[in-house]
PDB file of N, CA and C in Angstrom:
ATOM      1  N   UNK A   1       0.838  -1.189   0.000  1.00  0.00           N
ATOM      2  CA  UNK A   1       0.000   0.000   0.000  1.00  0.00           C
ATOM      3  C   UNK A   1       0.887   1.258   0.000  1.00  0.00           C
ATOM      4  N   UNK A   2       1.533   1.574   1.230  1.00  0.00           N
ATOM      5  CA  UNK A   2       1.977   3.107   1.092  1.00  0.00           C
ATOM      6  C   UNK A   2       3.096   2.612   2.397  1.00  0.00           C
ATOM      7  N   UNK A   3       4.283   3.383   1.703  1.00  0.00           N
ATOM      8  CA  UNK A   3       5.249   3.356   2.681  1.00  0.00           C
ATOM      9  C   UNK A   3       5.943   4.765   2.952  1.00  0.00           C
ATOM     10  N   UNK A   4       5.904   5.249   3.710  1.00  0.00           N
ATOM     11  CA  UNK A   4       6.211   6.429   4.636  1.00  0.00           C
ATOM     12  C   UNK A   4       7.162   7.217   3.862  1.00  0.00           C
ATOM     13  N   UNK A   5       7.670   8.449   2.775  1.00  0.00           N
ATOM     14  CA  UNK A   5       8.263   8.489   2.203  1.00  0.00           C
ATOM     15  C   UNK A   5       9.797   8.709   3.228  1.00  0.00           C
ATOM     16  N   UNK A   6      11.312   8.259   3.114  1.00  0.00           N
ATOM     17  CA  UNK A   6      12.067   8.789   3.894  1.00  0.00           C
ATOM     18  C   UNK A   6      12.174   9.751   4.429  1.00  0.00           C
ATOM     19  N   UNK A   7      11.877  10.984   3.457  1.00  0.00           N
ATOM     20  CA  UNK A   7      11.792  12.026   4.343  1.00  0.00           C
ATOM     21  C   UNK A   7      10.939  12.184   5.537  1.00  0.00           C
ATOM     22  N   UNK A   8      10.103  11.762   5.748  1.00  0.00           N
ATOM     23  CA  UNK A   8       9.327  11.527   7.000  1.00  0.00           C
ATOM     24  C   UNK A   8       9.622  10.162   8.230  1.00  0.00           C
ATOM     25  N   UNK A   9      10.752   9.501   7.673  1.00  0.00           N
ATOM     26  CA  UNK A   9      10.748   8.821   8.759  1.00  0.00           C
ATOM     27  C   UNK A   9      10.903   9.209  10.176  1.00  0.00           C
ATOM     28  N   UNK A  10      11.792   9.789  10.210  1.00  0.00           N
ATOM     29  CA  UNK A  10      11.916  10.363  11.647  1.00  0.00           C
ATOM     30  C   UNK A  10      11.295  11.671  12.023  1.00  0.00           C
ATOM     31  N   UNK A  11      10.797  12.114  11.183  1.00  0.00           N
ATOM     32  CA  UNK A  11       9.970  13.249  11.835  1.00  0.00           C
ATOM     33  C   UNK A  11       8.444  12.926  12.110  1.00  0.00           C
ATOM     34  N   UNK A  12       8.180  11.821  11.574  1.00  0.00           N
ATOM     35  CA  UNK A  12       6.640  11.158  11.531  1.00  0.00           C
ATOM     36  C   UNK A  12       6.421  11.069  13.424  1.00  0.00           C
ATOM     37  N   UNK A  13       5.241  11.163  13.973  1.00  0.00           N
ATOM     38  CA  UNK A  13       4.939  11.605  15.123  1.00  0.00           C
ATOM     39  C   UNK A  13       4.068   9.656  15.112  1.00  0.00           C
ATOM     40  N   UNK A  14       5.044   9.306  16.086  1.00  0.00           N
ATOM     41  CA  UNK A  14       4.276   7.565  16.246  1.00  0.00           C
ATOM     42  C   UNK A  14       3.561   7.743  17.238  1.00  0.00           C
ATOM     43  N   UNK A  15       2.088   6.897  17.310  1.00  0.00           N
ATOM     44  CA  UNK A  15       1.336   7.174  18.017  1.00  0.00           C
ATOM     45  C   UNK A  15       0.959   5.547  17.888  1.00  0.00           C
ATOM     46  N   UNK A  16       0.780   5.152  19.561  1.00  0.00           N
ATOM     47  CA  UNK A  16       0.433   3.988  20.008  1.00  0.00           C
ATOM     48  C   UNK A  16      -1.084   3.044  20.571  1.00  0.00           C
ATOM     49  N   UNK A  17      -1.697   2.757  20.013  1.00  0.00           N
ATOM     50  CA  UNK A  17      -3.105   2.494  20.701  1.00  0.00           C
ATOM     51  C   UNK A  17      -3.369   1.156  21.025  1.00  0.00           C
ATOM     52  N   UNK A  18      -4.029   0.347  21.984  1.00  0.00           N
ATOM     53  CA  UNK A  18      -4.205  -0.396  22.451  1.00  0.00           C
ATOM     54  C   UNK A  18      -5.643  -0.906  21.652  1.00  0.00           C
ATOM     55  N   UNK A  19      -5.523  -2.397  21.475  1.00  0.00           N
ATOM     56  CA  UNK A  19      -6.876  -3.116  20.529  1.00  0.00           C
ATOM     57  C   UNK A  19      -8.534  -2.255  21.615  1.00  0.00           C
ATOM     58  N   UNK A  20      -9.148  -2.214  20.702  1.00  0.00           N
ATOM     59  CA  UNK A  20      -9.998  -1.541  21.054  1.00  0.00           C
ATOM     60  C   UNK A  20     -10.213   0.187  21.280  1.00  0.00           C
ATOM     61  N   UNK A  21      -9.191   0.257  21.532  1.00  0.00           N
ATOM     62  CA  UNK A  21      -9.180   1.857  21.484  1.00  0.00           C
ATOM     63  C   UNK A  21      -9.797   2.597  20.595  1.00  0.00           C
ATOM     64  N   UNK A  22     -10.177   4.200  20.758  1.00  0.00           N
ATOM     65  CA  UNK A  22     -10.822   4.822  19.550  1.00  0.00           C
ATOM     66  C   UNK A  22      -9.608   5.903  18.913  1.00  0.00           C
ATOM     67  N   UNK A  23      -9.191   6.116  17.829  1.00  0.00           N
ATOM     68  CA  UNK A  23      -8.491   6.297  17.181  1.00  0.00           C
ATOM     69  C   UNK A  23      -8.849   7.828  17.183  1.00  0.00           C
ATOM     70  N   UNK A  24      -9.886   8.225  16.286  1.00  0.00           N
ATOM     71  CA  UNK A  24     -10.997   9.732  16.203  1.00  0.00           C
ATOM     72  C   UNK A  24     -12.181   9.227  15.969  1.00  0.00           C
ATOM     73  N   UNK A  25     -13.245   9.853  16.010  1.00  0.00           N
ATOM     74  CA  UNK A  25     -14.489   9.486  15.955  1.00  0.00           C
ATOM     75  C   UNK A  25     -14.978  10.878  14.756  1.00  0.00           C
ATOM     76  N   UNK A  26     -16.028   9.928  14.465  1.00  0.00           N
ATOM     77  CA  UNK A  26     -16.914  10.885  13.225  1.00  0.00           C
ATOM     78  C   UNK A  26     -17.156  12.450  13.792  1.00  0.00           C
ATOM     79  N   UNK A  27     -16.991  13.540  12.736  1.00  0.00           N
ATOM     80  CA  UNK A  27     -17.078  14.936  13.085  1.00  0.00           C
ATOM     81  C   UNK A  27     -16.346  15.548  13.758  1.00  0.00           C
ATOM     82  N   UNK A  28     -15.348  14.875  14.088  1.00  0.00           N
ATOM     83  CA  UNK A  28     -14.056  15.318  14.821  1.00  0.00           C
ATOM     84  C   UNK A  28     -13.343  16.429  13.928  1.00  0.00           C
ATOM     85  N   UNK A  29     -12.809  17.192  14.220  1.00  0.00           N
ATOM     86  CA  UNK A  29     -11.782  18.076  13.339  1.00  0.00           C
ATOM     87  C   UNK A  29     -10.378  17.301  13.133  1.00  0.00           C
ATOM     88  N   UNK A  30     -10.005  16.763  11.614  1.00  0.00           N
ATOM     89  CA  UNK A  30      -8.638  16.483  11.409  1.00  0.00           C
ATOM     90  C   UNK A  30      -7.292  17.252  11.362  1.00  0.00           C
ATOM     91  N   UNK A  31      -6.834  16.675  12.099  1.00  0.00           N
ATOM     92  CA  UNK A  31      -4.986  17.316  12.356  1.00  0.00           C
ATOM     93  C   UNK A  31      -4.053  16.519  11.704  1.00  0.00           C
ATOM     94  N   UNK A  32      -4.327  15.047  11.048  1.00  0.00           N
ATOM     95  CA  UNK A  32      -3.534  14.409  10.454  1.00  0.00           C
ATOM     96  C   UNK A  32      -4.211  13.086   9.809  1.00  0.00           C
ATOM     97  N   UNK A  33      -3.219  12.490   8.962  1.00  0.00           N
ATOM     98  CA  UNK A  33      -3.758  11.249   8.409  1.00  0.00           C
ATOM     99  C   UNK A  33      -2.487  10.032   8.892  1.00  0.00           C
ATOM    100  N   UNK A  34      -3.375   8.855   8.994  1.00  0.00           N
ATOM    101  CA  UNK A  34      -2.277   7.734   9.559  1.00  0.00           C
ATOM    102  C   UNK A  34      -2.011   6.641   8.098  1.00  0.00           C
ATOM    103  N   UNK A  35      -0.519   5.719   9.063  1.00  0.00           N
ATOM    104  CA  UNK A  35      -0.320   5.098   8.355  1.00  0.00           C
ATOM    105  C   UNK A  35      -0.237   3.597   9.286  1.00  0.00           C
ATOM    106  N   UNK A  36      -0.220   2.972   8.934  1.00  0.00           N
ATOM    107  CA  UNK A  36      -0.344   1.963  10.189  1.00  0.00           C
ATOM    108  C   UNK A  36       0.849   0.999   9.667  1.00  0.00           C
ATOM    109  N   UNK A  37       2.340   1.153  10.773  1.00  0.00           N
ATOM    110  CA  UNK A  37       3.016   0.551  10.702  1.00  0.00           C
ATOM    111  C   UNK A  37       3.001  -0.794  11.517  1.00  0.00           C
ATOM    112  N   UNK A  38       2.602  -1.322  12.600  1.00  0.00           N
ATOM    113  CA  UNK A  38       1.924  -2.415  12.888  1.00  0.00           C
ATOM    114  C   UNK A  38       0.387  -2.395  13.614  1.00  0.00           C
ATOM    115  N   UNK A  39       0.007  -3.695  13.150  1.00  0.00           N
ATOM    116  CA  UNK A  39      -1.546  -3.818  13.824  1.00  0.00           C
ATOM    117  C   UNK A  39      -2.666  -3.765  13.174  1.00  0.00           C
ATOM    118  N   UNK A  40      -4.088  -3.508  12.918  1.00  0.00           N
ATOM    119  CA  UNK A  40      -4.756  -3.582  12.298  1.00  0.00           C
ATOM    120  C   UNK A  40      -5.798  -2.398  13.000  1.00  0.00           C
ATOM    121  N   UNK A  41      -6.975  -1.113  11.514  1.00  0.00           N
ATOM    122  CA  UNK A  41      -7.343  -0.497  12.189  1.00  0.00           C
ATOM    123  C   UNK A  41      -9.037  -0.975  11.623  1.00  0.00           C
ATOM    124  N   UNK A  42      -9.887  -0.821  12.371  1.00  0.00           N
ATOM    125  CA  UNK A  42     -11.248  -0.846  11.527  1.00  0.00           C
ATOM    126  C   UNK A  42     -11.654   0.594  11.638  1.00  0.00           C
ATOM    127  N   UNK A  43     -12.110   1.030  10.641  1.00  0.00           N
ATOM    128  CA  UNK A  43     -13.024   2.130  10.012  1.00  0.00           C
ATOM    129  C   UNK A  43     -14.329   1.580  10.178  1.00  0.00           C
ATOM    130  N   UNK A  44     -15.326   2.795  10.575  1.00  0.00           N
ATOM    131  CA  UNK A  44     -16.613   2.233  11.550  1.00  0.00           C
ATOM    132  C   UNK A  44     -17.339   3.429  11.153  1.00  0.00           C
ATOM    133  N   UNK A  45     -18.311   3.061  10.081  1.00  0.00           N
ATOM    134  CA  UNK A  45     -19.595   4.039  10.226  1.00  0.00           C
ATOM    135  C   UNK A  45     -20.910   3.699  10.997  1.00  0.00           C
ATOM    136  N   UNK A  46     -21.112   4.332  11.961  1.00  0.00           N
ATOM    137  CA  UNK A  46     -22.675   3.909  12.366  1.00  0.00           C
ATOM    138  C   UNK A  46     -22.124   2.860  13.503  1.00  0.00           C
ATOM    139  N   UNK A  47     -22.601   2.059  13.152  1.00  0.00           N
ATOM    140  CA  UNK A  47     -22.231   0.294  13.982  1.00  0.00           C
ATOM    141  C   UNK A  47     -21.347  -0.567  13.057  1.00  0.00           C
ATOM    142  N   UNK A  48     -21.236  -0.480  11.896  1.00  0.00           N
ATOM    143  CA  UNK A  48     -20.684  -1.645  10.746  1.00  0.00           C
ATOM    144  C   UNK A  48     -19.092  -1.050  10.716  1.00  0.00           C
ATOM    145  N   UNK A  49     -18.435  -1.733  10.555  1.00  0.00           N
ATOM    146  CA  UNK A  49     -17.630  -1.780  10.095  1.00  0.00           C
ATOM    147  C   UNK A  49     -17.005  -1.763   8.611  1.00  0.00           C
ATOM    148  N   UNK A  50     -16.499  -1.080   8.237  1.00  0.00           N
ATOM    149  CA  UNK A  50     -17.032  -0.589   7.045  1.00  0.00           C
ATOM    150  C   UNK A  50     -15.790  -0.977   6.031  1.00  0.00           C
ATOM    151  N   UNK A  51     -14.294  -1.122   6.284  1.00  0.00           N
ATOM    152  CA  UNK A  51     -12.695  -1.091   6.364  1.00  0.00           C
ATOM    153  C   UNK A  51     -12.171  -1.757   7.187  1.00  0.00           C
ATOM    154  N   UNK A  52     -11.114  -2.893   7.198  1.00  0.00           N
ATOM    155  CA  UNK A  52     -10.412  -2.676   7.773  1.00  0.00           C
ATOM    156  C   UNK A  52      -9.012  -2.580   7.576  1.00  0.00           C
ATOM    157  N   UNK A  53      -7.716  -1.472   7.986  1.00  0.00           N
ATOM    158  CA  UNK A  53      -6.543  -1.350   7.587  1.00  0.00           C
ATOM    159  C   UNK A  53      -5.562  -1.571   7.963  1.00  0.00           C
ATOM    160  N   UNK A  54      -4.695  -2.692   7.579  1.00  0.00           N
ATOM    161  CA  UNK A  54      -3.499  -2.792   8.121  1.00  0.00           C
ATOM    162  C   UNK A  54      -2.360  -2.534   7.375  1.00  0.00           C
ATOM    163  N   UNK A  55      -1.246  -3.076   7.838  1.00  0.00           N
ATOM    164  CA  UNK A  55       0.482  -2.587   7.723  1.00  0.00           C
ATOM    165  C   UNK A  55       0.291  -2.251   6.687  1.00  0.00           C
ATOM    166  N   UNK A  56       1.293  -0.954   6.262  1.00  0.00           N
ATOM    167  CA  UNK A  56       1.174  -0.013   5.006  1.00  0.00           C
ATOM    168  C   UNK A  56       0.063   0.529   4.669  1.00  0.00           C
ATOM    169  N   UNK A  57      -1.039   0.186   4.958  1.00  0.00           N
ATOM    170  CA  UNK A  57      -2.122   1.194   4.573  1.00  0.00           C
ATOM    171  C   UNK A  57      -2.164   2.212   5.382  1.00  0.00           C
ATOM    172  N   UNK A  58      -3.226   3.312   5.087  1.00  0.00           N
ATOM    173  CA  UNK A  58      -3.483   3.972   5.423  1.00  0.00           C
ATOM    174  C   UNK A  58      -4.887   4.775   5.618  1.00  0.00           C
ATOM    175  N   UNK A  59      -5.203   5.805   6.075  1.00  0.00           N
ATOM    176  CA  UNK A  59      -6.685   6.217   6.777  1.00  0.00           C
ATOM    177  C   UNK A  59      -6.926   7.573   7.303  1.00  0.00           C
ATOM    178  N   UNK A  60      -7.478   8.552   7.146  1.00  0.00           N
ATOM    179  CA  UNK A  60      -7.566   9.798   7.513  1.00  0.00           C
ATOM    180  C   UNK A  60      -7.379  10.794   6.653  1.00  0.00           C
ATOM    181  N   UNK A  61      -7.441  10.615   5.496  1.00  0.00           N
ATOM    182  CA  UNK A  61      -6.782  10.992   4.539  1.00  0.00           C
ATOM    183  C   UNK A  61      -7.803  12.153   3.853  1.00  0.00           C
ATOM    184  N   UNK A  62      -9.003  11.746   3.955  1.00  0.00           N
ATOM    185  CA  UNK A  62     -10.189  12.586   3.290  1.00  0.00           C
ATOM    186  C   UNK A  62     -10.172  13.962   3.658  1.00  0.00           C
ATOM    187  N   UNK A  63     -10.313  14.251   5.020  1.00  0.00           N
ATOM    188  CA  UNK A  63     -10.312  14.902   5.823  1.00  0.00           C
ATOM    189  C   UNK A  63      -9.272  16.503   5.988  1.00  0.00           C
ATOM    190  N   UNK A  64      -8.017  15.399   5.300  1.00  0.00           N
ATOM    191  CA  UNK A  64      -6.858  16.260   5.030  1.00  0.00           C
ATOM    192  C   UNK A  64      -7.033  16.552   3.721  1.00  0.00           C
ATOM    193  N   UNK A  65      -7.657  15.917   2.887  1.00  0.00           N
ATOM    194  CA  UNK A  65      -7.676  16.446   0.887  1.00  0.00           C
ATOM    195  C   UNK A  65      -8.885  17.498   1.281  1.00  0.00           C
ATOM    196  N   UNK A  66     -10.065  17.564   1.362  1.00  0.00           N
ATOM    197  CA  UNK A  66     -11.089  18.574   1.705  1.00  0.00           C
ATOM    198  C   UNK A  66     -11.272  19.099   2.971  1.00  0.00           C
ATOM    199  N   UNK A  67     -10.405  19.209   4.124  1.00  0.00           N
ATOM    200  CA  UNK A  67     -10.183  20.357   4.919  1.00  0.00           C
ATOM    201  C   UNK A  67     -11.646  19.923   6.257  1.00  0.00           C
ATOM    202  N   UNK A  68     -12.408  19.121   5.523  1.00  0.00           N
ATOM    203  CA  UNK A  68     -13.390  18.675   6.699  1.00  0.00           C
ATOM    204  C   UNK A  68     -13.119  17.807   7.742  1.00  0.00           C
ATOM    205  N   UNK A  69     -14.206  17.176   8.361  1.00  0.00           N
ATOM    206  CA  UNK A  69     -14.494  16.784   9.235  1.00  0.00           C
ATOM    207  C   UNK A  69     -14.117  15.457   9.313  1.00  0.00           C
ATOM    208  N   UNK A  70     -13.874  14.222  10.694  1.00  0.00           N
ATOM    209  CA  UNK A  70     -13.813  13.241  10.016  1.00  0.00           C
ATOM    210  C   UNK A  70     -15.488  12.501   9.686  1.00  0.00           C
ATOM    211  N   UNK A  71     -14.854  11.606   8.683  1.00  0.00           N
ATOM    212  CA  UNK A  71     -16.411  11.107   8.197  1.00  0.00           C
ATOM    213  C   UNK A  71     -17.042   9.541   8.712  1.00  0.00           C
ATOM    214  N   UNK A  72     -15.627   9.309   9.739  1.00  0.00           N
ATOM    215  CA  UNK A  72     -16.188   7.939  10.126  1.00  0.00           C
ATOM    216  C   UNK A  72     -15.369   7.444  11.610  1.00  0.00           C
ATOM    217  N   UNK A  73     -15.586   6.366  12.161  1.00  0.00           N
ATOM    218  CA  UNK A  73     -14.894   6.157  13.326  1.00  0.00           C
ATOM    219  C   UNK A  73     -13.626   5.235  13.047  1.00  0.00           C
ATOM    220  N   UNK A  74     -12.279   5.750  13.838  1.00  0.00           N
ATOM    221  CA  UNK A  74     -11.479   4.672  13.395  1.00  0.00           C
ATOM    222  C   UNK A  74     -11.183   4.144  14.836  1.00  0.00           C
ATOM    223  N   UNK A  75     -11.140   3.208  15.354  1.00  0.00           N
ATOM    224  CA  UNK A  75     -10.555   1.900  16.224  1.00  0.00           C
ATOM    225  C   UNK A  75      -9.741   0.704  16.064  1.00  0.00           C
ATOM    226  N   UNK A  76      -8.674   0.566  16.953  1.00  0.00           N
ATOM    227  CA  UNK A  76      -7.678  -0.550  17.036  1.00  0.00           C
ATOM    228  C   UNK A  76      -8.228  -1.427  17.245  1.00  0.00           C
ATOM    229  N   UNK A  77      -8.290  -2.211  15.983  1.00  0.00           N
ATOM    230  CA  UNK A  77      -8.611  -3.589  16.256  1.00  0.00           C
ATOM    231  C   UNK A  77      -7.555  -4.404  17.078  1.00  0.00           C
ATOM    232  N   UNK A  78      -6.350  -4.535  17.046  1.00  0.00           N
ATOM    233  CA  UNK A  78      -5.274  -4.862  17.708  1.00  0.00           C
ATOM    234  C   UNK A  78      -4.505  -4.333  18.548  1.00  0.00           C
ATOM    235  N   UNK A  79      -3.167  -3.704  18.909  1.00  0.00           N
ATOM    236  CA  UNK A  79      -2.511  -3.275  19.253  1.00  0.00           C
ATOM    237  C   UNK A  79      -1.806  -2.647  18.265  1.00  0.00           C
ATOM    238  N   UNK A  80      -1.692  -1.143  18.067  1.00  0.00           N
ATOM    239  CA  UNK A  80      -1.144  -0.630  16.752  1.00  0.00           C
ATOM    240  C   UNK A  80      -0.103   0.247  17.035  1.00  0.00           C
ATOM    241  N   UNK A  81       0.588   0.267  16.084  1.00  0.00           N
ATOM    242  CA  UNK A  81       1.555   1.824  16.454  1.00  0.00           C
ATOM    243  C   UNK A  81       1.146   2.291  14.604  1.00  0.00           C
ATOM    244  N   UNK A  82       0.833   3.570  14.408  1.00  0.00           N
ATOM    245  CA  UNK A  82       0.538   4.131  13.852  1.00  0.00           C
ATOM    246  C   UNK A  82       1.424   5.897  13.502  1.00  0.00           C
ATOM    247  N   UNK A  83       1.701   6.039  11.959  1.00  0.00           N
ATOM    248  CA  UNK A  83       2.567   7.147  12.213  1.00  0.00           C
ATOM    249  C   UNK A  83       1.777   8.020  11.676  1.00  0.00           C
ATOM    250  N   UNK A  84       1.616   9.388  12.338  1.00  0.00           N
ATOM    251  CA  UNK A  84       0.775  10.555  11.716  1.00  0.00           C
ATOM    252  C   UNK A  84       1.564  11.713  11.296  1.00  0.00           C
ATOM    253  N   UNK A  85       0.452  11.764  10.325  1.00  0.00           N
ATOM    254  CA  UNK A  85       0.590  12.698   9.591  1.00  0.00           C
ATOM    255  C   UNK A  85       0.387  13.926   9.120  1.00  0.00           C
ATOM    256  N   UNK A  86       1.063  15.016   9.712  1.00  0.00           N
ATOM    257  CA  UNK A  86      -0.150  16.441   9.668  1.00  0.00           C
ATOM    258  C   UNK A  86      -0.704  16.799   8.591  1.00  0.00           C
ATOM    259  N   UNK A  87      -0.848  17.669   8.360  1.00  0.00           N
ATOM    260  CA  UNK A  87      -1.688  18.811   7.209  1.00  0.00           C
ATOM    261  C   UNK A  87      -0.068  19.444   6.137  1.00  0.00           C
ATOM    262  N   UNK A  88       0.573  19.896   7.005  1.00  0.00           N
ATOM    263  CA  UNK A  88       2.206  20.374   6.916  1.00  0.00           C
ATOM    264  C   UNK A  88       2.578  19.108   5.789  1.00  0.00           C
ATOM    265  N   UNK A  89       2.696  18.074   6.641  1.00  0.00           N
ATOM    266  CA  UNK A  89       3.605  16.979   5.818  1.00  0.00           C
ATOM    267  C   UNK A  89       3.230  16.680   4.612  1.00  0.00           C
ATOM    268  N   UNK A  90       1.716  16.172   5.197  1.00  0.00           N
ATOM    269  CA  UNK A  90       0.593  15.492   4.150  1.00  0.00           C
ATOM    270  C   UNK A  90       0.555  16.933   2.392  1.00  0.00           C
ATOM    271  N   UNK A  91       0.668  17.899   2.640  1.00  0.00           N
ATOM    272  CA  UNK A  91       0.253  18.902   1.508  1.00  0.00           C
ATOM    273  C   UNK A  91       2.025  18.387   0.772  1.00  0.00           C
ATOM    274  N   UNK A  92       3.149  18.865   1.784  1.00  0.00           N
ATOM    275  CA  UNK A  92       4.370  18.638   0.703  1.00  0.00           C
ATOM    276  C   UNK A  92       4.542  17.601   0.222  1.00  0.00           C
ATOM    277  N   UNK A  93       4.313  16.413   0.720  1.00  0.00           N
ATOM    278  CA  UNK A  93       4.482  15.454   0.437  1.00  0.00           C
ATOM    279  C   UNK A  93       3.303  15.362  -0.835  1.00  0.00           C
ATOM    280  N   UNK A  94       2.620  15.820  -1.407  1.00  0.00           N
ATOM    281  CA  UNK A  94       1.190  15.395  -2.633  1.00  0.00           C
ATOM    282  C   UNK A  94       2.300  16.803  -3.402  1.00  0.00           C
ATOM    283  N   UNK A  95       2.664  17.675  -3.378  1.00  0.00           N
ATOM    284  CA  UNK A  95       3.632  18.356  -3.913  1.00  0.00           C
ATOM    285  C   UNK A  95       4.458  17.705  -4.560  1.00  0.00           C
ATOM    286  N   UNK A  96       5.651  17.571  -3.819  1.00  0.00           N
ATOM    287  CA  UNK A  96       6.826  16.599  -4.225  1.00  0.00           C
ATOM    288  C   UNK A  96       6.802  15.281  -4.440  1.00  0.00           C
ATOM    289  N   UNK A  97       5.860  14.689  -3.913  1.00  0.00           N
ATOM    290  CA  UNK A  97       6.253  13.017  -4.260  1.00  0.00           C
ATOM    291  C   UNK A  97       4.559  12.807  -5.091  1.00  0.00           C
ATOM    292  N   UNK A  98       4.996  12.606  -6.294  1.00  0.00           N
ATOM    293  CA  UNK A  98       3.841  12.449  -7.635  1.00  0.00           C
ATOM    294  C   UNK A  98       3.248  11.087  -7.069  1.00  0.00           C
ATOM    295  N   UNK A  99       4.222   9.812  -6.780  1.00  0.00           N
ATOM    296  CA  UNK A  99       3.710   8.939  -6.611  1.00  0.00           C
ATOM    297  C   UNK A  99       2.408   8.616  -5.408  1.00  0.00           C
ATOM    298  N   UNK A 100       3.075   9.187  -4.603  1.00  0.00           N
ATOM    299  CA  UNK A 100       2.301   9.589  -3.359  1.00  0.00           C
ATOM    300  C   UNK A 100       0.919  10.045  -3.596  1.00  0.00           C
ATOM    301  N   UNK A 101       0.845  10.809  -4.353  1.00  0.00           N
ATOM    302  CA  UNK A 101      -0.142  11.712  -4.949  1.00  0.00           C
ATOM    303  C   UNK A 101      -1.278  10.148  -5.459  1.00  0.00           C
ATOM    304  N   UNK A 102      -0.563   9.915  -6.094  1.00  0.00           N
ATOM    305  CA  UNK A 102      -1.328   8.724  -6.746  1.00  0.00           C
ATOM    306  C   UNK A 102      -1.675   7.615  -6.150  1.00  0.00           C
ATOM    307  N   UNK A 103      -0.641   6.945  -5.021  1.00  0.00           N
ATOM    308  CA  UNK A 103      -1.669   6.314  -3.921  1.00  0.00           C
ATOM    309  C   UNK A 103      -2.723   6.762  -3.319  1.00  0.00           C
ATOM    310  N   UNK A 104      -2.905   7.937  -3.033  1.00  0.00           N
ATOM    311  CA  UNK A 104      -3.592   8.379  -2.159  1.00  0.00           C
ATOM    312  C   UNK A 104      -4.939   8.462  -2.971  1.00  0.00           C
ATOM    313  N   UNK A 105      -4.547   8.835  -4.224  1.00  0.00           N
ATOM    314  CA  UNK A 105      -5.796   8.970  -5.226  1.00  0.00           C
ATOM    315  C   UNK A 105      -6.586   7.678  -5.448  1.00  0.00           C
ATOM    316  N   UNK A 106      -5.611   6.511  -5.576  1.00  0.00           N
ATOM    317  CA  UNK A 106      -6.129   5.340  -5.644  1.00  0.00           C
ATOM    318  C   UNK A 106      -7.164   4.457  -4.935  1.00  0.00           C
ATOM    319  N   UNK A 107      -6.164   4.878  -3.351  1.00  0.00           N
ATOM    320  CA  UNK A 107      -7.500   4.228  -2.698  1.00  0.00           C
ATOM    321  C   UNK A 107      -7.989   5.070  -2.419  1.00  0.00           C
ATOM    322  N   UNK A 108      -8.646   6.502  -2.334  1.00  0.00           N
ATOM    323  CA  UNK A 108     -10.014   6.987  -2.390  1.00  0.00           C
ATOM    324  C   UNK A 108     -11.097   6.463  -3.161  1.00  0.00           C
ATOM    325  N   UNK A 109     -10.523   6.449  -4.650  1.00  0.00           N
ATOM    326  CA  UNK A 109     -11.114   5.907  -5.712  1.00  0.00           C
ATOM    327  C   UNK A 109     -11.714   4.330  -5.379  1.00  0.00           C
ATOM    328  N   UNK A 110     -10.770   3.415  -4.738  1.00  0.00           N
ATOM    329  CA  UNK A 110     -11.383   2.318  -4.292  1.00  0.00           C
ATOM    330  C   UNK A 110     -11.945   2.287  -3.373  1.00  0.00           C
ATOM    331  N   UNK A 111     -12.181   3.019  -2.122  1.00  0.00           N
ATOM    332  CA  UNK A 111     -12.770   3.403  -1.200  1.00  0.00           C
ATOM    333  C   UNK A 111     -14.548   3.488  -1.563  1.00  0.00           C
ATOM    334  N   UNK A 112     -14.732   4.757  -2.770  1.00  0.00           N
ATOM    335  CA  UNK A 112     -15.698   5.559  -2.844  1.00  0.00           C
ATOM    336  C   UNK A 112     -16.309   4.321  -3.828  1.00  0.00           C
ATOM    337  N   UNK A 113     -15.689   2.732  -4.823  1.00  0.00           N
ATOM    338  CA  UNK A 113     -16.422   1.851  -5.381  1.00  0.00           C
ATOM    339  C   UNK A 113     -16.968   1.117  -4.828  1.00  0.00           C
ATOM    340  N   UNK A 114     -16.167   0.469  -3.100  1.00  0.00           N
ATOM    341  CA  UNK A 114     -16.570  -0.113  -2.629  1.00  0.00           C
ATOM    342  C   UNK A 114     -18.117   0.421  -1.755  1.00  0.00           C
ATOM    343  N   UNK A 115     -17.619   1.370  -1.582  1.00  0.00           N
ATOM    344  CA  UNK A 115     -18.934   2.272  -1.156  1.00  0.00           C
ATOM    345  C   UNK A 115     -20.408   1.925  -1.582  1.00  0.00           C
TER     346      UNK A 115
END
C-alpha cells in the first residue's frame, strides 16, 4: 500500500493504541492522516464496520484532501503503532512526491467503489 516516504521517517509523530481503542471518531476536526506501521485499524460508520486497515495502509486521509471533518470512526482492532501525519507533511508530500499523490488517489477511488 503506502510506505512512509524517507523524508518523513523520523519526523513522523508515532502514536500507540491499544486493541480496542478509539483512534478519532466521526465529526471530529482532522490534524492528520495515519499510516499503520503495525496492527490492524477498523473504520466504523454507524455500527458496521465498514474497512479494515493494516500494515502499510493507510486512513484519515479525506479529511486532510477537503479540509473537513472526520467522516467515520477509526478503532484498534489490535494493538497498533501508527505514524501521523499532519496537514504540513501530508500537503508537501502530494507536492513533491507524484507517486504519493497517486496512492492516495487510488485508494479513495477504491474506497468511494466499494462504497
Amino acid at each position: 500500500m503506502l510506505k512512509l516516504p524517507n523524508i518523513f521517517e523520523k519526523q513522523a509523530q508515532i502514536r500507540k493504541f491499544r486493541a480496542g481503542e478509539t483512534i478519532f471518531v466521526s465529526g471530529e476536526p482532522a490534524d492528520c492522516m495515519y499510516i499503520v506501521n503495525v496492527g490492524r485499524v477498523d473504520i466504523v460508520k454507524g455500527h458496521e464496520v465498514i474497512e479494515t486497515v493494516g500494515p502499510e495502509g493507510f486512513f484519515g486521509e479525506l479529511a486532510l484532501v477537503d479540509s473537513g471533518k472526520r467522516s467515520a470512526m477509526a478503532r484498534a482492532q489490535t494493538d497498533c503503532e501508527l505514524a501521523a501525519i499532519n496537514d504540513k507533511q501530508f500537503q508537501f508530500m502530494v507536492a513533491e512526491t507524484p507517486f504519493f499523490s497517486l496512492v492516495v488517489m487510488r485508494e479513495m477511488a477504491a474506497r468511494l467503489r466499494r462504497a
